[in-house]
N, C-alpha and C. Protein backbone atom coordinates (compact mmCIF):
# COMPACT_ATOMS: atom_id res chain seq x y z
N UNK A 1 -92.89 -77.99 21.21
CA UNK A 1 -92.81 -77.13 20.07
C UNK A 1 -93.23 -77.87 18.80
N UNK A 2 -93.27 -79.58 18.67
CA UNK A 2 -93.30 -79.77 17.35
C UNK A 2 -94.55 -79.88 17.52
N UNK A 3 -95.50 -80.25 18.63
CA UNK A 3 -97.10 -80.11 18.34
C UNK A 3 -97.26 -79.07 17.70
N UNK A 4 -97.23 -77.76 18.22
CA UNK A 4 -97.50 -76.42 17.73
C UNK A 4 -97.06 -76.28 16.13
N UNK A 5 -95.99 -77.15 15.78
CA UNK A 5 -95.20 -76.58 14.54
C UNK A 5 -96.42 -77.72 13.33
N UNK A 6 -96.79 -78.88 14.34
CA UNK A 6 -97.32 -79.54 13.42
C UNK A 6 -98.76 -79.19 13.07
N UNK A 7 -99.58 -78.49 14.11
CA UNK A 7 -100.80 -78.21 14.30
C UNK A 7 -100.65 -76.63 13.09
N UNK A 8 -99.88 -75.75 12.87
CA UNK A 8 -100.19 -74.62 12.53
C UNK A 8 -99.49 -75.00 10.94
N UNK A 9 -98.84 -75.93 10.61
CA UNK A 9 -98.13 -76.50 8.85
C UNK A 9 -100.16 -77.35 8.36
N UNK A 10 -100.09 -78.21 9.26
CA UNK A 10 -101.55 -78.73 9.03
C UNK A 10 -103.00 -77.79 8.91
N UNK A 11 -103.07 -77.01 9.33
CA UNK A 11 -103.64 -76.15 9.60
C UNK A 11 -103.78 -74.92 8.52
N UNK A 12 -102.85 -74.91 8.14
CA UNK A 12 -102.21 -73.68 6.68
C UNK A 12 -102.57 -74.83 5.41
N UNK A 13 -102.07 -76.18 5.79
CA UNK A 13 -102.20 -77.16 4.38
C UNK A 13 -103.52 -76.89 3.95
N UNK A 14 -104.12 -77.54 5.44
CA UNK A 14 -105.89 -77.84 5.23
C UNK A 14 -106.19 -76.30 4.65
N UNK A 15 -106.25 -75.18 4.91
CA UNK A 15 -106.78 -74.01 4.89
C UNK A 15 -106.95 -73.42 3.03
N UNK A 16 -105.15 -73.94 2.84
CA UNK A 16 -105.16 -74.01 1.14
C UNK A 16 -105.91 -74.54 0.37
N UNK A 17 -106.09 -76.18 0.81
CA UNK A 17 -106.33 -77.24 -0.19
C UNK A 17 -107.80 -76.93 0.27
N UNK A 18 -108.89 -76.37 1.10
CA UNK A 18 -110.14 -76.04 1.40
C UNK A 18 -110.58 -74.94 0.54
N UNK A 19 -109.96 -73.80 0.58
CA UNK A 19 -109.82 -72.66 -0.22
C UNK A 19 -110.03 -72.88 -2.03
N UNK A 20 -109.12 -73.93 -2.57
CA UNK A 20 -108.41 -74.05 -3.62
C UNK A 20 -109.58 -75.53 -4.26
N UNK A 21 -109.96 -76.31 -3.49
CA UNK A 21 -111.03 -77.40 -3.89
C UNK A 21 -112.01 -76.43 -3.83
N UNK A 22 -112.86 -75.73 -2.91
CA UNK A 22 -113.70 -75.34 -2.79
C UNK A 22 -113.96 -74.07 -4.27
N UNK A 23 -113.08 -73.43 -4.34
CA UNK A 23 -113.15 -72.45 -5.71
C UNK A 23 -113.49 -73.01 -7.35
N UNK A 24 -112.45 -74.54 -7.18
CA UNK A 24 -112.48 -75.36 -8.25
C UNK A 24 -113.43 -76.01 -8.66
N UNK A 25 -114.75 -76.50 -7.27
CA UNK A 25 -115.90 -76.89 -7.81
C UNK A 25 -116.75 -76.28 -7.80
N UNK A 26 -116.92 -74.43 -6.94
CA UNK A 26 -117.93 -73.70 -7.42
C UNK A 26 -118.10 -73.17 -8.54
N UNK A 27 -116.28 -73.20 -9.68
CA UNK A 27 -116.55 -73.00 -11.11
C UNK A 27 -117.23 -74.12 -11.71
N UNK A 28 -116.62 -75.53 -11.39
CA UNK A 28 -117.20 -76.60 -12.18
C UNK A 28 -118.40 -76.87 -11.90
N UNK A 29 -119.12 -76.68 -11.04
CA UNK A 29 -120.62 -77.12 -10.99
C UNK A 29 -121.40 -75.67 -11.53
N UNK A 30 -120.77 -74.70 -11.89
CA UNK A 30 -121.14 -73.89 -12.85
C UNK A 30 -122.24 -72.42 -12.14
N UNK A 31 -121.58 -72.42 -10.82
CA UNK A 31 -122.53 -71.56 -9.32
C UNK A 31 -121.80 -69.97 -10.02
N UNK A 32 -122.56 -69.21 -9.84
CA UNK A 32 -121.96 -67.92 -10.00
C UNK A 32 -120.94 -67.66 -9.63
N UNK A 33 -120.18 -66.67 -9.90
CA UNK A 33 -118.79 -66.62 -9.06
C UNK A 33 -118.61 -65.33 -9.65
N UNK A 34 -117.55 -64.41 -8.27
CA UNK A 34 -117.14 -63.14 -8.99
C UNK A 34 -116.35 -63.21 -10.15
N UNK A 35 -116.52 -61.78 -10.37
CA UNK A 35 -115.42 -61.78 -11.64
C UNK A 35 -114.09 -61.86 -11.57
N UNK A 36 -113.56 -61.48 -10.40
CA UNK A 36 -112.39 -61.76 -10.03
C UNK A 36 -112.05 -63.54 -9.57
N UNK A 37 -112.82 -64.03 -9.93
CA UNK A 37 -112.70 -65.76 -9.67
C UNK A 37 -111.35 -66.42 -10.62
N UNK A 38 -110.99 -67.13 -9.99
CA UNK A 38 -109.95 -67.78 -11.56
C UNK A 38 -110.54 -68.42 -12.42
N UNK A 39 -111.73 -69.00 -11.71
CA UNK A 39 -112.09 -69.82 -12.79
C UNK A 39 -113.52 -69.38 -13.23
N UNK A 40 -114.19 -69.41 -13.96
CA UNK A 40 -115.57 -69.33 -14.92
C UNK A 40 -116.43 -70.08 -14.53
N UNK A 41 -116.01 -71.56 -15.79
CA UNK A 41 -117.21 -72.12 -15.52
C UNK A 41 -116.22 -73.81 -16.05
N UNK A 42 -117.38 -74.57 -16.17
CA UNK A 42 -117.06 -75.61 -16.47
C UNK A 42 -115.40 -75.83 -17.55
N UNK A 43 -116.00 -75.35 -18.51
CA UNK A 43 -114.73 -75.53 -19.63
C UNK A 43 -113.44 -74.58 -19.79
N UNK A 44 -113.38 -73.83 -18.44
CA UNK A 44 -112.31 -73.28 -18.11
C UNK A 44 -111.10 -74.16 -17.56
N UNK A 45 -110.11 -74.15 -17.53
CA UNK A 45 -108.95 -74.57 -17.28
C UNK A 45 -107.95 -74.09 -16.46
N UNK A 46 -107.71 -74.74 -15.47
CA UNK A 46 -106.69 -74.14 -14.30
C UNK A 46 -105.71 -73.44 -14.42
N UNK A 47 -104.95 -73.48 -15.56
CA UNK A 47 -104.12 -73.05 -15.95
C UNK A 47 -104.19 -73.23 -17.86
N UNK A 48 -104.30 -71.71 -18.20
CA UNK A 48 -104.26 -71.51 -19.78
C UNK A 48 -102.54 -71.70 -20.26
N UNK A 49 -102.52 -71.85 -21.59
CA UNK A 49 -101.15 -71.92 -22.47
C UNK A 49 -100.71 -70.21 -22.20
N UNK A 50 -101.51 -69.23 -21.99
CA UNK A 50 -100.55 -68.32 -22.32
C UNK A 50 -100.11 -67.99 -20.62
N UNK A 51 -100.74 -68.52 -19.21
CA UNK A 51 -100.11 -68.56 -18.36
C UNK A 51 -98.66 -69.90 -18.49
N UNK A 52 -99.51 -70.37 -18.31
CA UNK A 52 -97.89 -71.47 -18.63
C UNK A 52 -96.74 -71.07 -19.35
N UNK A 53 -97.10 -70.35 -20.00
CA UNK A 53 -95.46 -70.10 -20.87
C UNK A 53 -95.26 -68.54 -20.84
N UNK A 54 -95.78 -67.99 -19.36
CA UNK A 54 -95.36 -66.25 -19.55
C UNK A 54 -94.16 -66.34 -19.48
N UNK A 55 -93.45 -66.81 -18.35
CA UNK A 55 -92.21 -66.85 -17.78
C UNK A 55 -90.89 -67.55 -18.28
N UNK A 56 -91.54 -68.50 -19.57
CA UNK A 56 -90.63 -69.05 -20.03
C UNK A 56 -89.32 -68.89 -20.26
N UNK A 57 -89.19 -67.56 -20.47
CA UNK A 57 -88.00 -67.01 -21.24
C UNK A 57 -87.18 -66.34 -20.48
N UNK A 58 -87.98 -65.92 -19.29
CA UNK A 58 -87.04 -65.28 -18.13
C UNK A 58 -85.88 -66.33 -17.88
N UNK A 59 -84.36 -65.42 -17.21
CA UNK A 59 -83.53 -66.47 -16.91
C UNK A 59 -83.81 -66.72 -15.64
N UNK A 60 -84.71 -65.68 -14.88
CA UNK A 60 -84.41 -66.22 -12.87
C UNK A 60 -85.82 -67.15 -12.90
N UNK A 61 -86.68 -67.54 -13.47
CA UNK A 61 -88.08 -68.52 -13.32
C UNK A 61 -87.52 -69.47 -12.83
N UNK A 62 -87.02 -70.74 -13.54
CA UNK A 62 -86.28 -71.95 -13.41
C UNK A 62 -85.82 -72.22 -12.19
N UNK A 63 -84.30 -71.54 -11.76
CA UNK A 63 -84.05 -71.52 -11.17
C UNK A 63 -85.06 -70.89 -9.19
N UNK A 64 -85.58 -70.08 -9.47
CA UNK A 64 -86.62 -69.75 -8.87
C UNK A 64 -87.38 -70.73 -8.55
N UNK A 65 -87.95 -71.77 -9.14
CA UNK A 65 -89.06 -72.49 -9.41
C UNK A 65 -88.50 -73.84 -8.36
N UNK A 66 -87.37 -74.08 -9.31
CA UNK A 66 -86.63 -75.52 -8.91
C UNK A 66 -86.50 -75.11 -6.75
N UNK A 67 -85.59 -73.90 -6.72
CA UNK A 67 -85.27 -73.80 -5.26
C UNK A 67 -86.67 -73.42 -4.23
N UNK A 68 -87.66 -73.03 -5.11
CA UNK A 68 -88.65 -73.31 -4.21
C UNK A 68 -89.35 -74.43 -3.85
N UNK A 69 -89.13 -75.24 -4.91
CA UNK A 69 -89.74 -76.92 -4.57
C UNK A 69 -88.53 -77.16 -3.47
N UNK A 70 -87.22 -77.18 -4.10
CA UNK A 70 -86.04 -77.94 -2.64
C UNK A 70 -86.66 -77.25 -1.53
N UNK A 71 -86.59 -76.22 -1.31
CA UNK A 71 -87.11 -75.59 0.13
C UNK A 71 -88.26 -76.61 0.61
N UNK A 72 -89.44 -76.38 -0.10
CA UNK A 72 -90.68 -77.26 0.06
C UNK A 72 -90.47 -78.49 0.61
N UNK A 73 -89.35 -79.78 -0.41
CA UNK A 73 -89.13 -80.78 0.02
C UNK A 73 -88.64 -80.88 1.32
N UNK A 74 -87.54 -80.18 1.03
CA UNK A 74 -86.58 -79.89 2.90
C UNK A 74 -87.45 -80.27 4.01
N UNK A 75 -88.19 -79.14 3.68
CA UNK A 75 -89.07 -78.72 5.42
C UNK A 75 -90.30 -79.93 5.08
N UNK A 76 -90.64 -80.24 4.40
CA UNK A 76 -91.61 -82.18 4.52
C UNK A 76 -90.58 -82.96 5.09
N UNK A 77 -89.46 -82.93 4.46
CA UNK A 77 -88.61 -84.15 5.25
C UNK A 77 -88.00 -84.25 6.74
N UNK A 78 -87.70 -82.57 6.90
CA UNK A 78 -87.48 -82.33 8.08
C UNK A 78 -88.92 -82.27 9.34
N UNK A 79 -90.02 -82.59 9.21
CA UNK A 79 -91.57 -82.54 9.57
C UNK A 79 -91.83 -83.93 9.58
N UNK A 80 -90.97 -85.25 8.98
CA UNK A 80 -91.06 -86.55 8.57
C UNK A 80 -90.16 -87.06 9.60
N UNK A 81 -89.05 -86.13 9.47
CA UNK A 81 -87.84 -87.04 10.55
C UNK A 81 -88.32 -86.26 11.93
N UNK A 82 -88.48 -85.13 12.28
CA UNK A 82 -89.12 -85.20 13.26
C UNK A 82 -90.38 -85.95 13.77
N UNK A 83 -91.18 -86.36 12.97
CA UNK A 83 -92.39 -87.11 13.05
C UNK A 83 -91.79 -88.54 13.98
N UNK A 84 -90.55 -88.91 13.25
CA UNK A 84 -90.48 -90.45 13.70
C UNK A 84 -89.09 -90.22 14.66
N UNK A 85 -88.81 -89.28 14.99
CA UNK A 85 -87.79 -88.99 16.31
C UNK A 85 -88.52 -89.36 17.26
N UNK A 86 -88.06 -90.19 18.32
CA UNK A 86 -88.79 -90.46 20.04
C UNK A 86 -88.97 -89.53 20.42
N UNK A 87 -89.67 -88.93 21.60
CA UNK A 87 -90.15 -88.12 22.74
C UNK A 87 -88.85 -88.41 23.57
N UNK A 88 -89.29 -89.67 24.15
CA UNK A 88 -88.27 -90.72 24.98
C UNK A 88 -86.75 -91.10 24.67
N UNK A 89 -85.73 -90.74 25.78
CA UNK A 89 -84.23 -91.49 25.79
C UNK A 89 -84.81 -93.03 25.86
N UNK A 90 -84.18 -93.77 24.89
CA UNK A 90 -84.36 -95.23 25.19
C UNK A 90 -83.14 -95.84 26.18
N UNK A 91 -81.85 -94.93 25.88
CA UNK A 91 -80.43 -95.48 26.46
C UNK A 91 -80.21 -94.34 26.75
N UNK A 92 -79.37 -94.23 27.71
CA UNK A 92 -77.79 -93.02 28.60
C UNK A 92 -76.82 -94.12 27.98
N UNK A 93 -75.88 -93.47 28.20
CA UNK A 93 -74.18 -94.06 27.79
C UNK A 93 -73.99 -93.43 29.08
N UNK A 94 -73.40 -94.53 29.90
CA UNK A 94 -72.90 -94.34 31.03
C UNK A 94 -71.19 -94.43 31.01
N UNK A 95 -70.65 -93.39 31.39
CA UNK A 95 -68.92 -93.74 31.63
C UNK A 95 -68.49 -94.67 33.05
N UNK A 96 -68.08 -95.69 32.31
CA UNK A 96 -67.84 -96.90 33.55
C UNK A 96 -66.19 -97.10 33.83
N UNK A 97 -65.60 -96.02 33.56
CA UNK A 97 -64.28 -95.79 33.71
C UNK A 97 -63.14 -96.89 33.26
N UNK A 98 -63.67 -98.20 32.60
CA UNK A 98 -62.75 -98.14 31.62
C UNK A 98 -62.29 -97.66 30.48
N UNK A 99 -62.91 -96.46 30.03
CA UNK A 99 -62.71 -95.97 28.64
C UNK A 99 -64.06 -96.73 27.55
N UNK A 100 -64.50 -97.88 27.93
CA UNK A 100 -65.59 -98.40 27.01
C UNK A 100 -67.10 -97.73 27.27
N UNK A 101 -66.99 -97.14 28.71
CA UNK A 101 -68.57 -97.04 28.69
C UNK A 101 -69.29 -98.31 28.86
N UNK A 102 -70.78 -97.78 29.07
CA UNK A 102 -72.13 -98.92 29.06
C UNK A 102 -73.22 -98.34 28.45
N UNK A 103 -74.20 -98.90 28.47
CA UNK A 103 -75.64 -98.40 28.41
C UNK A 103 -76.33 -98.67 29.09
N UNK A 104 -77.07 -97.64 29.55
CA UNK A 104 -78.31 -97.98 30.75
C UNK A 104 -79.63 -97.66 29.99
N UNK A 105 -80.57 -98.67 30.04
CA UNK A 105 -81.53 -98.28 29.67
C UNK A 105 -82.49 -96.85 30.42
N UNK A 106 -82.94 -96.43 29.31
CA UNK A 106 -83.68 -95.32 29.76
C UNK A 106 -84.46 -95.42 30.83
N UNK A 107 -85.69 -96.81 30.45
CA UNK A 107 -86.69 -97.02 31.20
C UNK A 107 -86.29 -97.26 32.89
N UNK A 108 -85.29 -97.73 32.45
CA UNK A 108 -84.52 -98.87 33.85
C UNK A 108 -84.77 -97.23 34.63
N UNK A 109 -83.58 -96.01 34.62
CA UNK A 109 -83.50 -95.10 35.35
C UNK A 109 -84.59 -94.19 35.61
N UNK A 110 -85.34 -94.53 34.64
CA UNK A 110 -86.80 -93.53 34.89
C UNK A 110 -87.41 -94.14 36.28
N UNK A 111 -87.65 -95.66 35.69
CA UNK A 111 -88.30 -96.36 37.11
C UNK A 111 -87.36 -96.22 38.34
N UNK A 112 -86.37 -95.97 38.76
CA UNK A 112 -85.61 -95.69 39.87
C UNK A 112 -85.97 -94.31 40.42
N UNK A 113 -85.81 -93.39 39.79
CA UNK A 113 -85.84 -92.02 40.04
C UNK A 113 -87.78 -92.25 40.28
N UNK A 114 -88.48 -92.38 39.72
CA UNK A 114 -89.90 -92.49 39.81
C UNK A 114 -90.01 -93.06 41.46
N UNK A 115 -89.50 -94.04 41.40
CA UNK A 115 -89.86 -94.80 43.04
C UNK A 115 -88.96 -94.43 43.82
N UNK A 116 -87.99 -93.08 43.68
CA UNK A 116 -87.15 -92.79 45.35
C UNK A 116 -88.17 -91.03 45.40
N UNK A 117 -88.10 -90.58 44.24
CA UNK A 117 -89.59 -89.62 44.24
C UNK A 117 -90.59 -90.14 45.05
N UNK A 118 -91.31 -90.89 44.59
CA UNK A 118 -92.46 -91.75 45.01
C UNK A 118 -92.81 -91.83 46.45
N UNK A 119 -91.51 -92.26 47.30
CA UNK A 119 -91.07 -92.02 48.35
C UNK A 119 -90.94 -90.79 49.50
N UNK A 120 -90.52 -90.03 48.58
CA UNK A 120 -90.63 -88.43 49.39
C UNK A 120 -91.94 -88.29 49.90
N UNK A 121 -91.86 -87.69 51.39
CA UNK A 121 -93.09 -87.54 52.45
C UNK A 121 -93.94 -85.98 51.59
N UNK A 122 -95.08 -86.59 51.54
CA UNK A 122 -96.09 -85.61 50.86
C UNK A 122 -96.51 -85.62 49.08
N UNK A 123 -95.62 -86.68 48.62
CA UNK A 123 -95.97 -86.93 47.32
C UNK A 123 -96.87 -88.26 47.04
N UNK A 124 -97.49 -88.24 46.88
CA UNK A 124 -98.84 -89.19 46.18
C UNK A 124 -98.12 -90.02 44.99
N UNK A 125 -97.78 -89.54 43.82
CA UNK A 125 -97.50 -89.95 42.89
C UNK A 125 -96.52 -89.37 42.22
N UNK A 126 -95.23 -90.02 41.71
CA UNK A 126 -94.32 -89.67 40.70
C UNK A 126 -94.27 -90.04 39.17
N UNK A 127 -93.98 -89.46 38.29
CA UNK A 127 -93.87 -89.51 37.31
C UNK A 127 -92.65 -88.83 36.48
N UNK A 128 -91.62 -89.87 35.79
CA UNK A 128 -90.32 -89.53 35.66
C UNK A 128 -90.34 -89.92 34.04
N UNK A 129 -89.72 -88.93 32.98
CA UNK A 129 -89.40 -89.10 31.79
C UNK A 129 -88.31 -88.66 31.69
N UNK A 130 -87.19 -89.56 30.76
CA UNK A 130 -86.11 -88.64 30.35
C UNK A 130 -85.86 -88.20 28.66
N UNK A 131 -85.03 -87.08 28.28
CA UNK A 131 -85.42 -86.55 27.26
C UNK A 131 -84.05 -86.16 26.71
N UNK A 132 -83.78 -85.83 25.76
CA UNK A 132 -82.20 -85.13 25.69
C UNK A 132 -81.60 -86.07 24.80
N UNK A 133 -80.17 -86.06 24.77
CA UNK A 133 -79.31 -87.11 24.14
C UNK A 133 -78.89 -88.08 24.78
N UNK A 134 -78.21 -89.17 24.63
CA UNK A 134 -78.06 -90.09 25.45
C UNK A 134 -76.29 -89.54 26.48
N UNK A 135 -76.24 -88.86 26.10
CA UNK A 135 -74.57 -88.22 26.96
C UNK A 135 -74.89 -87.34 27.23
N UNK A 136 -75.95 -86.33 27.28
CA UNK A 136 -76.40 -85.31 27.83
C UNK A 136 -77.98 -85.26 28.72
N UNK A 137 -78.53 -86.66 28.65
CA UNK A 137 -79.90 -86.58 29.25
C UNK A 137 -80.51 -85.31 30.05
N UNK A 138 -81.72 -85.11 30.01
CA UNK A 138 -82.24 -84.54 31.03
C UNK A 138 -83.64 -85.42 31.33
N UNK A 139 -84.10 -84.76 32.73
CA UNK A 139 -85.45 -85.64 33.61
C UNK A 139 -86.34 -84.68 33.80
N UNK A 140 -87.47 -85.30 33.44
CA UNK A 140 -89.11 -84.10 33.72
C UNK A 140 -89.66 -85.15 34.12
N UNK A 141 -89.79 -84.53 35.21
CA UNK A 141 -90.38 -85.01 36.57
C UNK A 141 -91.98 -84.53 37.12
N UNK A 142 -92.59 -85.15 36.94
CA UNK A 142 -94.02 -84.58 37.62
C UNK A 142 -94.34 -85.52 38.55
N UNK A 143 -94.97 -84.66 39.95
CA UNK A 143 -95.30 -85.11 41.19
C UNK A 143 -96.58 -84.59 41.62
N UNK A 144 -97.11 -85.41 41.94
CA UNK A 144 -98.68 -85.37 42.58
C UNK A 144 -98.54 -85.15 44.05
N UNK A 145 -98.93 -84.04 44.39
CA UNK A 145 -98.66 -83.91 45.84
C UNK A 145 -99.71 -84.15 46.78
N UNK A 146 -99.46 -84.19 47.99
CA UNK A 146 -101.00 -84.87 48.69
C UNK A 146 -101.08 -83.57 49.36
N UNK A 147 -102.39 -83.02 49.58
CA UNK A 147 -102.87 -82.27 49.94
C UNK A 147 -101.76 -81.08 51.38
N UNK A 148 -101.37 -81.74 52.38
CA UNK A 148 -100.22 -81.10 53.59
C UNK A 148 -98.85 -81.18 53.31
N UNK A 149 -98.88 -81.54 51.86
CA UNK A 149 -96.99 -81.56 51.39
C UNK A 149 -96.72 -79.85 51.05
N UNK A 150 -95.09 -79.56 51.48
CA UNK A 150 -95.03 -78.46 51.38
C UNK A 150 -93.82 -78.67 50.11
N UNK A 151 -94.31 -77.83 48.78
CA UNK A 151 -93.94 -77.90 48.08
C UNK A 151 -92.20 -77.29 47.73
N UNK A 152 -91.74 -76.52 48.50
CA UNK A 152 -90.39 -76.34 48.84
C UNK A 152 -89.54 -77.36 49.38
N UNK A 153 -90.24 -78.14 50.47
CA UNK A 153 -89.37 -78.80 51.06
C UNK A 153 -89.02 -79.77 50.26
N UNK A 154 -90.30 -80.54 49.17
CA UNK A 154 -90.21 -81.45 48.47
C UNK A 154 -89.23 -81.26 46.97
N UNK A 155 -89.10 -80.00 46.74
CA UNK A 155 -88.11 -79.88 45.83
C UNK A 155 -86.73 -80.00 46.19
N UNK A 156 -86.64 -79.04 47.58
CA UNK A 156 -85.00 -79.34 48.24
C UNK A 156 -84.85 -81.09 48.16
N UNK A 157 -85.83 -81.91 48.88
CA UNK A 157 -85.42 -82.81 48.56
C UNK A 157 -85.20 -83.60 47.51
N UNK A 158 -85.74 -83.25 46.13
CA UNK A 158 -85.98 -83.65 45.14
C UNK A 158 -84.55 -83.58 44.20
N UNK A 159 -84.60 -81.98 44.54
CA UNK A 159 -82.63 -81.91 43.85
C UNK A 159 -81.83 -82.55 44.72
N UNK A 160 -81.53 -82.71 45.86
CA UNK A 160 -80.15 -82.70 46.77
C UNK A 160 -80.43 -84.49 46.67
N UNK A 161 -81.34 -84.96 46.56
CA UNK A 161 -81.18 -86.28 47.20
C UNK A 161 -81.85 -87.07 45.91
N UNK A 162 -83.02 -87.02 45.14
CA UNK A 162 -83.39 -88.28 44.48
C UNK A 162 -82.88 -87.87 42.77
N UNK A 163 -82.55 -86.47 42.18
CA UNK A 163 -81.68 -86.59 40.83
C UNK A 163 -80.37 -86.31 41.28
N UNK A 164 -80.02 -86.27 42.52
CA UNK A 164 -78.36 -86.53 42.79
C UNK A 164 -78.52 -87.94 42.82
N UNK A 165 -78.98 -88.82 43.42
CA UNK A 165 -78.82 -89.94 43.46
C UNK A 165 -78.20 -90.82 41.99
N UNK A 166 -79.70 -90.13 40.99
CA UNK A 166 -79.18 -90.73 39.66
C UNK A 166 -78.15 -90.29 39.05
N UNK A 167 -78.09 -89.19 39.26
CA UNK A 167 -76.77 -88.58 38.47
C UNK A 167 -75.75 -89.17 38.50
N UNK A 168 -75.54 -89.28 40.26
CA UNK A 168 -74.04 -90.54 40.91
C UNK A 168 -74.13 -91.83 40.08
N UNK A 169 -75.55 -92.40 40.42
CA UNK A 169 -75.33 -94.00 39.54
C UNK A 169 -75.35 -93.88 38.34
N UNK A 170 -75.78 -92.91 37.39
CA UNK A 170 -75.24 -93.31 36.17
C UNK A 170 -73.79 -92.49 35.28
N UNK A 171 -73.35 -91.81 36.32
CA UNK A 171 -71.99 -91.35 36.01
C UNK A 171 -72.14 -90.11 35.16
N UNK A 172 -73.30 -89.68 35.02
CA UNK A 172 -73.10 -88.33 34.04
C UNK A 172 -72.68 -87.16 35.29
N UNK A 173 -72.35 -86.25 34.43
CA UNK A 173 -71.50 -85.17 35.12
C UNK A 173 -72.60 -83.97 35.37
N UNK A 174 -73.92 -84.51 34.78
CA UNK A 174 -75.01 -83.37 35.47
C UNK A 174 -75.99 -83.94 34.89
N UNK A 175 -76.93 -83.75 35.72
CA UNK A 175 -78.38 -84.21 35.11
C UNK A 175 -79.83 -83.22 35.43
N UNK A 176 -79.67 -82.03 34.06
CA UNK A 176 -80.87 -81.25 34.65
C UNK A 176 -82.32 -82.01 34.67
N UNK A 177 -83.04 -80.88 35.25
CA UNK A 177 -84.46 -81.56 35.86
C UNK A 177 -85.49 -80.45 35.80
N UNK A 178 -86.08 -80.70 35.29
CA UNK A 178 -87.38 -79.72 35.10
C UNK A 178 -88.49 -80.13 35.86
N UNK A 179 -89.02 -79.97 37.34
CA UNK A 179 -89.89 -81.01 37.97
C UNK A 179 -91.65 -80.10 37.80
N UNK A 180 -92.73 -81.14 38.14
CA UNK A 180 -93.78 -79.98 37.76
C UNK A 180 -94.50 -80.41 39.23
N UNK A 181 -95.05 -79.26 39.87
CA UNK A 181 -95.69 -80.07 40.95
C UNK A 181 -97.55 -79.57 40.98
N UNK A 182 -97.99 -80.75 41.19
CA UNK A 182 -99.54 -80.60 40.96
C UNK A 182 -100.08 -81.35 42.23
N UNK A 183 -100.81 -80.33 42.69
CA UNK A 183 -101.76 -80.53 44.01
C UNK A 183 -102.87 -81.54 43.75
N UNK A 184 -102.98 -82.66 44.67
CA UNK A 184 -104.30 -84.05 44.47
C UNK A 184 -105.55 -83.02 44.73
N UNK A 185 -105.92 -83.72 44.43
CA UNK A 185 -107.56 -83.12 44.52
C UNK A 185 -108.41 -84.12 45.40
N UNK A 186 -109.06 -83.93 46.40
CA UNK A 186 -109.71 -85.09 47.35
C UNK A 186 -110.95 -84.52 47.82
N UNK A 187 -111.98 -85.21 47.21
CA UNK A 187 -113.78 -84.70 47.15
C UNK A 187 -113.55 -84.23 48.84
N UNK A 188 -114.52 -83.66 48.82
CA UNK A 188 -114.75 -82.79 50.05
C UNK A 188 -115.61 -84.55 50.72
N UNK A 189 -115.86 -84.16 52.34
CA UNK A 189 -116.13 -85.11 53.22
C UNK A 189 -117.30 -84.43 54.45
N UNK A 190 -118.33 -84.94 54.61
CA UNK A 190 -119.18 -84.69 55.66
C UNK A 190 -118.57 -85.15 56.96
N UNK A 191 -118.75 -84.43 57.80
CA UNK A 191 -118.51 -84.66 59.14
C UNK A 191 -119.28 -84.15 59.83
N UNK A 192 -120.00 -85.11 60.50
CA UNK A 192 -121.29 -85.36 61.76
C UNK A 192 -120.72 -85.63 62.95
């Protein structure tokens, strides 16, 4: 979702600031322009004294003005901290039943779950990410299947046996799984 959120904010920016440069130098280089243009010509000005000070006197402008910049700022900062949020769990907090807990690294359990996947008869290739909070993780799982794997059987085994597995060793009390399964592709072959 934040690709999409970032591709269509970028997308609206660029569209403005294209729109809004582009108007500003077909007045200043002095190109015809409708009459409905804002601007004229060269010695026109983006903004006149008697726009600047229509609103002055109103009491809702100000206030108006000010909460539309906070809004503005908000959603940049919130577009900033999402920017530098991970994709990736780096740690789980594992409950190790003394009351203190541990940490397991992320990577550590990805590579486990990746190579008992890996393993399952008819999969080619695994590929294991985890995502979520560190006390709530979840696993997206993508598997490359080899051409005579039957893709049911490989999921039964996939839930009952290789994200039960992790779930047990790292003590969380559930670990969903979103798995994706994609068929290998293997060039066709002459036979004489």
């Amino acid at each position: 979702m934040l690709r999409a959120v970032n591709r269509v904010v970028l997308g609206l920016a660029g569209a403005v600031l294209l729109c809004g440069g582009g108007a500003a130098l077909a007045a200043g280089t002095g190109l015809e322009v409708p009459s409905w243009w804002p601007w004229y010509g060269r010695r026109d000005v983006l903004l006149a004294a008697a726009d600047r000070e229509r609103w002055r006197d109103e009491s809702w402008w100000w206030p108006s003005v000010i909460a539309a910049l906070a809004v503005l700022v908000l959603l940049a900062l919130w577009l900033l901290l999402a920017q530098l949020r991970r994709g990736r769990l780096t740690e789980v907090l594992v409950d190790s039943g003394d009351g203190e807990g541990a940490r397991l690294r992320g990577a550590a359990l990805e590579e486990v779950v990746e190579a008992e996947a890996g393993t399952l008869e008819g999969v080619a290739r695994a590929r294991v990410r985890l995502t979520g909070r560190r006390r709530a993780p979840r696993a997206r799982i993508r598997l490359l299947l080899e051409p005579h794997a039957s893709p049911q059987a490989i999921l039964e085994r996939l839930g009952t046996h290789t994200v039960e597995h992790a779930r047990t060793a790292a003590g969380l009390a559930e670990l969903p799984s979103d798995a994706r399964l994609r068929a290998a592709a293997h060039p066709a072959r002459r036979v004489t």
